[in-house]
Protein backbone atom coordinates (compact mmCIF):
# COMPACT_ATOMS: atom_id res chain seq x y z
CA UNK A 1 82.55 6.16 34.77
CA UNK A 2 84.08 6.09 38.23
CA UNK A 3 87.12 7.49 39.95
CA UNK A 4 89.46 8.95 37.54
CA UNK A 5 93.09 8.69 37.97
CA UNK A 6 95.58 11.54 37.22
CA UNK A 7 96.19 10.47 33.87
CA UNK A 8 92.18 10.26 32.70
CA UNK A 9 91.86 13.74 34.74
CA UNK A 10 94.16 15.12 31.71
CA UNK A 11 92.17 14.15 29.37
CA UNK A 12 89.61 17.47 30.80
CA UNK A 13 92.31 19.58 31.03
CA UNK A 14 93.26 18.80 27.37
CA UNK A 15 89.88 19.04 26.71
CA UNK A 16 89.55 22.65 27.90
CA UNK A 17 92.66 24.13 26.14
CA UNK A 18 90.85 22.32 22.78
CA UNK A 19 87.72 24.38 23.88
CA UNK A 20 89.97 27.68 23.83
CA UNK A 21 91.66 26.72 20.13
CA UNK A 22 88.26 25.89 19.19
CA UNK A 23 85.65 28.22 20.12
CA UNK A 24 88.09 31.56 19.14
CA UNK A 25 89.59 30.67 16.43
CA UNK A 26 88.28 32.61 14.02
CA UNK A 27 85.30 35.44 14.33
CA UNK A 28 82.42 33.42 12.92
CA UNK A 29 83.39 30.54 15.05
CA UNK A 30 83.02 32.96 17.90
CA UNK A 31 79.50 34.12 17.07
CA UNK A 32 78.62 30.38 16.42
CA UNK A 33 79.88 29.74 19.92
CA UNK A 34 77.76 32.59 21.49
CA UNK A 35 74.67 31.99 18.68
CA UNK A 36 74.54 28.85 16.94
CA UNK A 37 71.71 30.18 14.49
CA UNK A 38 74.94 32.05 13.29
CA UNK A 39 76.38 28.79 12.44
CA UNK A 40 74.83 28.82 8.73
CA UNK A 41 77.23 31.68 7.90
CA UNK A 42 80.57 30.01 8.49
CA UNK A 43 81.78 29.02 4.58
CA UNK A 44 82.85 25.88 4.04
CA UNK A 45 86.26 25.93 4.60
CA UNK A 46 85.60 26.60 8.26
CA UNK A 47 82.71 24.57 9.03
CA UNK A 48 84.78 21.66 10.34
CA UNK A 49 85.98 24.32 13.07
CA UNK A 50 82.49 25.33 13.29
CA UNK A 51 81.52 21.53 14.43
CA UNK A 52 84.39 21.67 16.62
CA UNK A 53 83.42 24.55 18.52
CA UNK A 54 80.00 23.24 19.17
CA UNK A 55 81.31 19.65 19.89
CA UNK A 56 83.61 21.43 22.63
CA UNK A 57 81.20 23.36 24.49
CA UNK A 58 78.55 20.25 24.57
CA UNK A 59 80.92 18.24 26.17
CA UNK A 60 81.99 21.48 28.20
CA UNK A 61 78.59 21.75 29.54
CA UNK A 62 77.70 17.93 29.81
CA UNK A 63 75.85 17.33 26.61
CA UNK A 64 77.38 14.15 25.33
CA UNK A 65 74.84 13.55 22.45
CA UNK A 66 75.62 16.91 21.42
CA UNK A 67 78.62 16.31 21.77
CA UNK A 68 79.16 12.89 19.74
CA UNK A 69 76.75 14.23 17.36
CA UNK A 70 79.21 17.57 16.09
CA UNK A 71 82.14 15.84 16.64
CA UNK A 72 80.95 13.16 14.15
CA UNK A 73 80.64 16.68 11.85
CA UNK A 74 83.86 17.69 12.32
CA UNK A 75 85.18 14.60 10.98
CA UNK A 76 83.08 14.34 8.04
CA UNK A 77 83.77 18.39 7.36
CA UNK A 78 87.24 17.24 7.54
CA UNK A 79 88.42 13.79 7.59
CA UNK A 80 92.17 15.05 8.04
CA UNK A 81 92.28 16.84 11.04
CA UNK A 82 93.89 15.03 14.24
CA UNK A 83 92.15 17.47 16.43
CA UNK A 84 88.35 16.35 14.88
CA UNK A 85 88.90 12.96 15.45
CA UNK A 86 90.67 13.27 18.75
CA UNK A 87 87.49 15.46 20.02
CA UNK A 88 85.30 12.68 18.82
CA UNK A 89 87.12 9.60 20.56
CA UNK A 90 86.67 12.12 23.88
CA UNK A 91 83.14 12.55 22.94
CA UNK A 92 82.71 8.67 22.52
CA UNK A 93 84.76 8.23 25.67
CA UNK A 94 81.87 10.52 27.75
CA UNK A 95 79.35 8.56 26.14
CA UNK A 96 80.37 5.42 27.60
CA UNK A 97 81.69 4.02 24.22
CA UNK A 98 85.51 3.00 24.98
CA UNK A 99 85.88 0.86 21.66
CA UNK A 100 84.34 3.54 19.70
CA UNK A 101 86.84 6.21 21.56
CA UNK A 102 89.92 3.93 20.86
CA UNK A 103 89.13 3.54 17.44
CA UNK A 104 89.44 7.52 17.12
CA UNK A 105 92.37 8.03 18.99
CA UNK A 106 93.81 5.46 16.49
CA UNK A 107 92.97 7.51 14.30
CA UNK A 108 93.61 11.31 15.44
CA UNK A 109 97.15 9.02 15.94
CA UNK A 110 98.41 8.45 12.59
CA UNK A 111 97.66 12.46 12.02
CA UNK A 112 100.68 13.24 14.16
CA UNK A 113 102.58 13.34 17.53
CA UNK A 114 101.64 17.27 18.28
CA UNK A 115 97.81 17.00 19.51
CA UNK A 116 97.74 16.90 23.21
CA UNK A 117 94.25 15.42 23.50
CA UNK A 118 95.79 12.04 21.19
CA UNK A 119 98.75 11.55 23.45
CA UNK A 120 97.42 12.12 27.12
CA UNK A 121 94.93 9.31 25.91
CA UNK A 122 97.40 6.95 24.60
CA UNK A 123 99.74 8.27 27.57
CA UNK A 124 97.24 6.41 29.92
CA UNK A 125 96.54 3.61 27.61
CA UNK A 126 100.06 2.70 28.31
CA UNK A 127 100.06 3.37 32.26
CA UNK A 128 97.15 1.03 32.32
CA UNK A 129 98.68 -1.37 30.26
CA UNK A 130 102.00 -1.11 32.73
CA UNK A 131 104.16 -0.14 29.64
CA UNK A 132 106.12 2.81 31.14
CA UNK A 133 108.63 2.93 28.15
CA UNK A 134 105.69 4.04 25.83
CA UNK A 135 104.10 6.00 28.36
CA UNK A 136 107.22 7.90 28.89
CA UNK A 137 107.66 8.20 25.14
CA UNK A 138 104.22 10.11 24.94
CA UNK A 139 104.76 12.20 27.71
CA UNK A 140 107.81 13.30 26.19
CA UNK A 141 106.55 14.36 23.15
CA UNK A 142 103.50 16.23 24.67
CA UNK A 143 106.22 17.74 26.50
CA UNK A 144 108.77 18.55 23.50
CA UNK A 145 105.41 20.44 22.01
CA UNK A 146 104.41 22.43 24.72
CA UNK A 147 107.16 22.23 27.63
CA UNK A 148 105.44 24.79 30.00
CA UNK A 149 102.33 22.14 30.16
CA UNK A 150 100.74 23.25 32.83
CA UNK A 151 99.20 20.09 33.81
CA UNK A 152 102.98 18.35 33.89
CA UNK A 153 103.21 17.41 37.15
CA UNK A 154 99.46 15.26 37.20
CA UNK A 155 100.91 13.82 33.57
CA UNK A 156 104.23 12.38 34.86
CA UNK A 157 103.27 11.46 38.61
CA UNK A 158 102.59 7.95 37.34
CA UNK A 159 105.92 7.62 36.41
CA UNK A 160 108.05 9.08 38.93
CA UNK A 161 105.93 6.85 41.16
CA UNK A 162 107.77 3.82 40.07
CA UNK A 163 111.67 2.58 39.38
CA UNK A 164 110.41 1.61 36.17
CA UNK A 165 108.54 4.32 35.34
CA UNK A 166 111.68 7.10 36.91
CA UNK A 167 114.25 4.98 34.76
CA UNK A 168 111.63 5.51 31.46
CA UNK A 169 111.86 9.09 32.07
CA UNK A 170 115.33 9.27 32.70
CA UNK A 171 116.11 8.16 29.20
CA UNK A 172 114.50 10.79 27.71
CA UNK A 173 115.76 13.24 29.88
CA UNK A 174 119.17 11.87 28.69
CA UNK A 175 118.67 12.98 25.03
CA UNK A 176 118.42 16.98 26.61
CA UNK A 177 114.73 17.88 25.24
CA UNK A 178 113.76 21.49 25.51
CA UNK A 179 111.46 20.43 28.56
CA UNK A 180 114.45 19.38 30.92
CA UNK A 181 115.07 23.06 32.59
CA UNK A 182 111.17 23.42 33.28
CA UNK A 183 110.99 19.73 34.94
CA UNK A 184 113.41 21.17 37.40
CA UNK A 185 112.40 24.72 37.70
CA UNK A 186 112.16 26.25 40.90
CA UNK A 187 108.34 25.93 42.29
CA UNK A 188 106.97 28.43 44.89
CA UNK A 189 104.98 26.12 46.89
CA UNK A 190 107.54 23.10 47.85
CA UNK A 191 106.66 19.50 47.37
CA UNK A 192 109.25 17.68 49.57
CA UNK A 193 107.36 14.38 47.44
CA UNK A 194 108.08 15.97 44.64
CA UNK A 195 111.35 17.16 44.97
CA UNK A 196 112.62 13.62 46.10
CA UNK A 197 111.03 11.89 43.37
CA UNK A 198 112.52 14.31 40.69
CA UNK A 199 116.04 13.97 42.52
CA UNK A 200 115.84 10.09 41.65
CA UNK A 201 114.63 10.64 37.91
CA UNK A 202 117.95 12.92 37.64
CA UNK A 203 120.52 10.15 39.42
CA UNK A 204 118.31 7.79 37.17
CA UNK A 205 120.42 9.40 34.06
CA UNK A 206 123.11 10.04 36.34
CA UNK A 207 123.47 6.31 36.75
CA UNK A 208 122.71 5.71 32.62
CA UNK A 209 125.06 8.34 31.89
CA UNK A 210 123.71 11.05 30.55
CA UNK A 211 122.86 13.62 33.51
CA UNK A 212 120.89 16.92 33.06
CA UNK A 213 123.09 20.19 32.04
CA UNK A 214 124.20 22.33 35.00
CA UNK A 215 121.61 24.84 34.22
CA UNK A 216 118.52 22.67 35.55
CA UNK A 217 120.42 20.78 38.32
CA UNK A 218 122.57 23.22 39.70
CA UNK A 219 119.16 25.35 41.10
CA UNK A 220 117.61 22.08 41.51
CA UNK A 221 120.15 21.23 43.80
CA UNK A 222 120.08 24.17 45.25
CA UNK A 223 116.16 23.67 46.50
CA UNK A 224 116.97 20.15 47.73
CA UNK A 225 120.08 21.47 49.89
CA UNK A 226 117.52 23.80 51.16
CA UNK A 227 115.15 21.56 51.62
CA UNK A 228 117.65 19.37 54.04
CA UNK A 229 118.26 16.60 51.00
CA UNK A 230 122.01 17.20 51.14
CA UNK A 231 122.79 13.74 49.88
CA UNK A 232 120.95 13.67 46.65
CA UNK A 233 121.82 17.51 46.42
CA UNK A 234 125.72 16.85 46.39
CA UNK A 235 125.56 13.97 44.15
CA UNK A 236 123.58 15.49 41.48
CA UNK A 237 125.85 18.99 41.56
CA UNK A 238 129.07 16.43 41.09
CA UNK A 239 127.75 14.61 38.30
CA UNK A 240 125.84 17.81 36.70
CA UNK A 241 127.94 20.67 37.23
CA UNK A 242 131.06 19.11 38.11
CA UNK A 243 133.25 20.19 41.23
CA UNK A 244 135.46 24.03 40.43
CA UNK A 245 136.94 25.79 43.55
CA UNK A 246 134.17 27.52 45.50
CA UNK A 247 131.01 25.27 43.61
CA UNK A 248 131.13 22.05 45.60
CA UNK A 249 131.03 20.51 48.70
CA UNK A 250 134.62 20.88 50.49
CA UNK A 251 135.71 17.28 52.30
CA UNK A 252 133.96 16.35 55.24
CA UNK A 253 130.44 16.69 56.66
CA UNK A 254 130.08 20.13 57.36
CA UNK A 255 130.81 22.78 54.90
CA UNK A 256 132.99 26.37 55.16
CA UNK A 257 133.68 26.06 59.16
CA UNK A 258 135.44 28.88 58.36
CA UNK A 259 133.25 31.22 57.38
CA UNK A 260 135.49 32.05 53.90
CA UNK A 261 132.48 30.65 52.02
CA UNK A 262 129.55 32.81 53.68
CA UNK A 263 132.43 36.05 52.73
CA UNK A 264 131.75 36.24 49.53
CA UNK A 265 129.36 37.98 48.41
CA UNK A 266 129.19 36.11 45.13
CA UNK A 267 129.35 32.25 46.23
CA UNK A 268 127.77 30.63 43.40
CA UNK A 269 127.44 26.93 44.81
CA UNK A 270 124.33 26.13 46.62
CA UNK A 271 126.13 24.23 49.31
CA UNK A 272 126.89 25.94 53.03
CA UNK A 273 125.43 28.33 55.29
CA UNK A 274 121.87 29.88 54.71
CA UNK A 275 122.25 32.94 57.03
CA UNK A 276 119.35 34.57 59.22
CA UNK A 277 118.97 38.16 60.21
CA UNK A 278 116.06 40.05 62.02
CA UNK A 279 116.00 43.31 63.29
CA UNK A 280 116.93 41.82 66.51
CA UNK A 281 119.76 40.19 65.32
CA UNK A 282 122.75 41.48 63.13
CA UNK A 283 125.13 38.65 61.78
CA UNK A 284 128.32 40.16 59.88
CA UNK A 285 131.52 38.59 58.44
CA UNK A 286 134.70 40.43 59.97
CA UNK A 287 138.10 40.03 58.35
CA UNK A 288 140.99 38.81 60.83
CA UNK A 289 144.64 38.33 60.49
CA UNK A 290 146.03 36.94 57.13
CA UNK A 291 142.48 37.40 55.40
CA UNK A 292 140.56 34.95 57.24
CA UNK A 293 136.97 35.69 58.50
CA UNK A 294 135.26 35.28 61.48
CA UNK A 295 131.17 35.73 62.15
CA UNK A 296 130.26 38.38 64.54
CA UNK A 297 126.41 38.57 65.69
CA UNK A 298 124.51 40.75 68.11
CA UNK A 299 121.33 40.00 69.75
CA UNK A 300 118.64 42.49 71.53
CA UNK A 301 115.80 40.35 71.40
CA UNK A 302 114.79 38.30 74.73
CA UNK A 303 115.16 34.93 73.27
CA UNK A 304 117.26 32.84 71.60
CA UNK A 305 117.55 33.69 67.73
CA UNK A 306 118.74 31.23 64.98
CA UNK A 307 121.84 32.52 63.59
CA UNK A 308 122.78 30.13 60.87
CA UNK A 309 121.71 26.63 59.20
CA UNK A 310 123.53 23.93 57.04
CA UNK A 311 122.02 21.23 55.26
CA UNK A 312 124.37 18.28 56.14
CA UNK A 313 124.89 14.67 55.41
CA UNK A 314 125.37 13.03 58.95
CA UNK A 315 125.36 9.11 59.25
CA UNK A 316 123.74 7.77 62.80
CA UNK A 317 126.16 8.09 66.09
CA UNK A 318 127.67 10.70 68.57
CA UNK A 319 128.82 13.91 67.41
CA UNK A 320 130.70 16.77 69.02
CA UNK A 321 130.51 20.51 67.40
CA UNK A 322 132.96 22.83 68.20
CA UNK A 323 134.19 26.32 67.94
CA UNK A 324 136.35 29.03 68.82
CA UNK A 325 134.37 32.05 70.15
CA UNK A 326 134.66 34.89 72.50
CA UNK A 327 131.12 34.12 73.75
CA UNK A 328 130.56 33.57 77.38
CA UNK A 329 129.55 29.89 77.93
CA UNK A 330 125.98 28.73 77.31
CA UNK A 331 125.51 31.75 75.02
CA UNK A 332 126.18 29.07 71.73
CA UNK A 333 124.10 26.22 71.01
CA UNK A 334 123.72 23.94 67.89
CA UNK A 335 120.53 21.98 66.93
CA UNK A 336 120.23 18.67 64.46
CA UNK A 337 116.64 18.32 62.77
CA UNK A 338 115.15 16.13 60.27
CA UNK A 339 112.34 17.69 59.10
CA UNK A 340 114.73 19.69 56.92
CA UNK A 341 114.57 22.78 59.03
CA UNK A 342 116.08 24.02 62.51
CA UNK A 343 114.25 24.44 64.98
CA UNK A 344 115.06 26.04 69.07
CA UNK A 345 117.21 23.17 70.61
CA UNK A 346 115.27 22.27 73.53
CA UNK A 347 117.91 20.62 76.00
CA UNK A 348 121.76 20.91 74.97
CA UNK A 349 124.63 18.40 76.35
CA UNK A 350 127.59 20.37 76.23
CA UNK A 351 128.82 23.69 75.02
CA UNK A 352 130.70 24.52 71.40
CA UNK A 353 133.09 27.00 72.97
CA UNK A 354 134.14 24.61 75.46
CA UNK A 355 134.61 20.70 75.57
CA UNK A 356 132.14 20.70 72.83
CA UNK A 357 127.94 20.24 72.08
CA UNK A 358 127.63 16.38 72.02
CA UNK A 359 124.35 15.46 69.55
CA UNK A 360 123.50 12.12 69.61
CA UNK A 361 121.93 11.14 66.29
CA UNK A 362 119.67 8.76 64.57
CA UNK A 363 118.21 7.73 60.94
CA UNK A 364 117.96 11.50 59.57
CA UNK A 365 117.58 11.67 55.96
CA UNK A 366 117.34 15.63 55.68
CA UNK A 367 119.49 16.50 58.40
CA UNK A 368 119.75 20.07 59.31
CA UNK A 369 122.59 22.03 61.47
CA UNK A 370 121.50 25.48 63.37
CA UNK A 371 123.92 27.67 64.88
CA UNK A 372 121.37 29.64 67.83
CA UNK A 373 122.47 32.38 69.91
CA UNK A 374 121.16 33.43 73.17
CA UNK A 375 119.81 36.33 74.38
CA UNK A 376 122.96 38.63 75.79
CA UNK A 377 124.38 41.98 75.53
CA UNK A 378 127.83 41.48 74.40
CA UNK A 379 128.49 40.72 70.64
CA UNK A 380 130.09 37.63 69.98
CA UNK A 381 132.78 36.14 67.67
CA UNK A 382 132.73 32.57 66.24
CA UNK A 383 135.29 30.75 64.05
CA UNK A 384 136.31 27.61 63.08
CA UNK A 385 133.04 25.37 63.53
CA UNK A 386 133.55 21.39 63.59
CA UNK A 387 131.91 18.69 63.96
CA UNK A 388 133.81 15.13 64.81
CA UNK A 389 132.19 11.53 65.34
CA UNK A 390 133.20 10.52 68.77
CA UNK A 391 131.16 7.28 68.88
């Protein structure tokens, strides 16, 4: 049969959860699994699951005649069942016999919305056909059944792959189904890909109208600020989660130069500074006169130690950061990255605590700030951090 795209590769992973249902579903079917002679004893009733247990672990292993040939029981055990005549149209499907497995599916169809097997088949029917509304629409109700899916991301890459196909899903994201918060849920192995292409599904229905509740965007956003995608971040916590004192970006390109943000202990925005701390390296908020805040850091390690970083929005030019600090010159230095992380400025022009760090910048779609601090035994003070276009 080929190469299998994402969507066809479903229809094994569907095919394996069906195996589960199947083969345990009952004790007898279990001993028919493990000892078909002890197939003779399942009554009646449960013969049809019988068949279906058998069908499942032919195809499991391989065996498409077997295969065709129980899941052709299964329906005749029990003409009703969605799940019979969805195994068969996969059965007919191995066997080469795509009319056959169509005219099942149609079938196992008019049974229902809620068996997966059905709708990851029609689901690709419809990418192949180019159809993106439908295919959305059967994603989405795979999805409103079981919204943990744990094959989710293969199901909908096809879609978020396309305008078409990210404006599909963002209607039905716009009507707030149960599987919106797990779309967006925090992942421990980051996709950048992924993150971007889920980022314009939600300004999709940002743009339609209907955007996502706080409660998935505002951590979404959170892992795109981290991830360097400021932009995308900032516009989606606006339209999501709106803009109260403390949860949004202040005015300007770089956020809390002040420090008053990275005080509290409870900040609940996810915009501002990420801070850094080793055991060679302290960093500490210290109040000053009339309540403000400065940071205060300490260094004993023997090179230069990245204090704090700042996803930021910064268009192409010449920048100048500056700030007020008691440290002795060259002891500050900023850096500017794009690959959404800071990394050890290599050669600085300038210095913050005195005319100013000039950064000359680029195209940089996931612009990151780092504030670095070299090695020295004094502690050191910094306040008010800026950053000003100068050309």
């Amino acid at each position: 049969m080929g190469a299998y795209r994402p969507a066809q590769r479903l229809l094994y992973s569907a095919l394996a959860a069906a195996f589960l249902i199947a083969a345990w579903s009952s004790g007898l079917d279990r001993m028919s699994a493990a000892s078909p002679a002890l197939e003779r004893l399942v009554p009646g009733p449960f013969r049809a699951q019988a068949d279906l247990s058998a069908s499942a672990i032919a195809l499991a292993r391989g065996n498409a005649p077997r295969a065709l040939g129980r899941a052709d029981d299964a329906v005749r055990h029990d003409p009703a069942s969605a799940e019979a005549s969805a195994l068969l149209g996969m059965a007919r499907s191995l066997a080469g016999d795509e009319r056959g497995a169509d005219a099942a599916f149609r079938v196992s169809a008019q049974r229902g919305w809620r068996d997966r097997m059905t709708q990851i088949y029609w689901f690709d029917q419809a990418i192949r056909s180019g159809d993106v509304e439908r295919a959305a629409l059967r994603a989405d109700a795979l999805l409103r059944a079981d919204p943990d899916f744990e094959a989710a991301d293969r199901l909908i890459e096809p879609l978020e792959l396309t305008a078409e196909g990210r404006t599909a899903l963002a209607r039905r994201l716009g009507e707030k189904p149960d599987w919106t918060e797990a779309y967006f849920r925090r992942r421990a192995e980051v996709d950048p890909a992924l993150l971007q292409r889920r980022a314009q599904v939600a300004l999709a229905a940002v743009d339609q109208g209907h955007p996502p509740d706080c409660d998935a965007l505002g951590p979404y956003s959170a892992m795109l600020v981290e991830n360097g995608m400021r932009r995308d971040a900032e516009r989606l916590w606006r339209a999501a989660c709106g803009s109260a004192p403390g949860d949004a970006p202040g005015p300007g390109i770089l956020v809390d130069g002040g420090f008053e943000q990275l005080a509290r202990q409870d900040k609940p925005g996810p915009f501002g500074w990420n801070k850094f701390a080793t055991g060679d390296v302290a960093v500490t908020l210290v109040e000053q006169a009339q309540g403000n805040h400065a940071l205060l850091a300490r260094s004993s390690a023997s090179v230069t130690r990245l204090l704090l970083s700042q996803a930021i929005d910064l268009p192409p030019g010449i920048w100048r950061v500056k700030a007020n600090s008691s440290a002795k010159p060259g002891r500050l230095a900023v850096s500017l990255d794009c690959a959404g992380r800071p990394l050890r400025p290599a050669r600085v022009d300038g210095d913050i605590v005195g005319a100013g760090q000039v950064l000359t910048v680029g195209a940089c779609e996931r612009a990151v700030l780092g504030l670095w601090l070299r090695p020295g035994a004094e502690d050191v003070t910094i306040d008010d951090l800026s950053i000003e276009k100068i050309q």
